[in-house]
Protein backbone atom coordinates (compact mmCIF):
# COMPACT_ATOMS: atom_id res chain seq x y z
CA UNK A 1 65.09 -46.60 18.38
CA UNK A 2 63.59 -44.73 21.07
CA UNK A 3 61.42 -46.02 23.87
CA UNK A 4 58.53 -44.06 22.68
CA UNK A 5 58.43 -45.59 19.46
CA UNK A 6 59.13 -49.20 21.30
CA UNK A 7 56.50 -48.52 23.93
CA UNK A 8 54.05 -47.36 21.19
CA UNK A 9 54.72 -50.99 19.62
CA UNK A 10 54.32 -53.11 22.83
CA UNK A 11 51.09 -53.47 24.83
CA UNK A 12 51.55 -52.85 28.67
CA UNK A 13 51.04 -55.91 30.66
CA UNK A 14 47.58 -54.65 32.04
CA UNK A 15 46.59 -54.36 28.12
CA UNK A 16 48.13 -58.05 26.80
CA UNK A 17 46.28 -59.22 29.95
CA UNK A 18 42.58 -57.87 28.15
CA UNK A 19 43.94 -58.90 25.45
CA UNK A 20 44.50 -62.38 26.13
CA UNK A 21 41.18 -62.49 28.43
CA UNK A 22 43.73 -63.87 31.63
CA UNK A 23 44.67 -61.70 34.98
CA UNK A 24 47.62 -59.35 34.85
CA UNK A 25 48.56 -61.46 37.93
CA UNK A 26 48.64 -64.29 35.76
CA UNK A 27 51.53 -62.87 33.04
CA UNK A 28 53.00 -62.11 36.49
CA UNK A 29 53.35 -65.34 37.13
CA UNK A 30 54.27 -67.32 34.26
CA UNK A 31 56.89 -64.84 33.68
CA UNK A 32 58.54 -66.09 37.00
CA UNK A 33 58.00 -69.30 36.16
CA UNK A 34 59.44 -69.34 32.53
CA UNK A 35 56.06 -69.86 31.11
CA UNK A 36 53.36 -68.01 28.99
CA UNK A 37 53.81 -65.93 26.24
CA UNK A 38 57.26 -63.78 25.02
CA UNK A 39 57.58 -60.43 26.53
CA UNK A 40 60.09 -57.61 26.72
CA UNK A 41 61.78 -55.91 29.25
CA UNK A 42 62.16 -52.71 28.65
CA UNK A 43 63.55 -51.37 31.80
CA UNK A 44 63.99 -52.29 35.06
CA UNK A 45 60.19 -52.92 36.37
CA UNK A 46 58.78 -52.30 32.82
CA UNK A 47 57.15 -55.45 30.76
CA UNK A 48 55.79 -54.86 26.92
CA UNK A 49 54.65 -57.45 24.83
CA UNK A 50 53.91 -57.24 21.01
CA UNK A 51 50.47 -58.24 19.73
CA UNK A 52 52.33 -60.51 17.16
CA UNK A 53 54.10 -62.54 19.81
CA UNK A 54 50.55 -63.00 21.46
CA UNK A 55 48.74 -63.78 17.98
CA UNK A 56 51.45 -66.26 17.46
CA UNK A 57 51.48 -68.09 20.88
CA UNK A 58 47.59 -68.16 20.87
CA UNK A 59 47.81 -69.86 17.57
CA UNK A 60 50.13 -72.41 19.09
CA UNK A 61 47.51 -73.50 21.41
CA UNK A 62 44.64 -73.72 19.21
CA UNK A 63 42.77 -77.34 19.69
CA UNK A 64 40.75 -79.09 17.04
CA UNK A 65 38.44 -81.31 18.55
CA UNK A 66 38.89 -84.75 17.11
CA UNK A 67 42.90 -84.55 15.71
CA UNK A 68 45.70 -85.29 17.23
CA UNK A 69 47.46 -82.94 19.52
């Protein structure tokens, strides 16, 4: 697979930042600290992450008010 077509699958960091409503700082960050949501590396310097890893690890932090966590 080429990294055109992989590219064209992954958001940039800036754009799974908007997309998760956070800071690009803030992937930054939890990426250093082992935290946040799966990425890719796909080159030295060069972070993608697919919209179904982000759909997924929003849905594992969804709260309903009055059930147990």
């Amino acid at each position: 697979m080429s990294d055109t077509i992989v590219y064209a699958r992954c958001l940039s960091v800036v754009d799974a930042a908007i997309y998760l409503g956070l800071a690009a700082p803030t992937l930054h960050a939890w990426r250093s600290q082992g935290k946040g949501p799966p990425y890719i590396r796909l080159s030295p310097g060069k972070i993608g992450y697919h919209i179904a890893d982000l759909d997924a690890w929003i849905a594992e932090r969804r709260v309903v008010p009055g059930e147990a966590p």
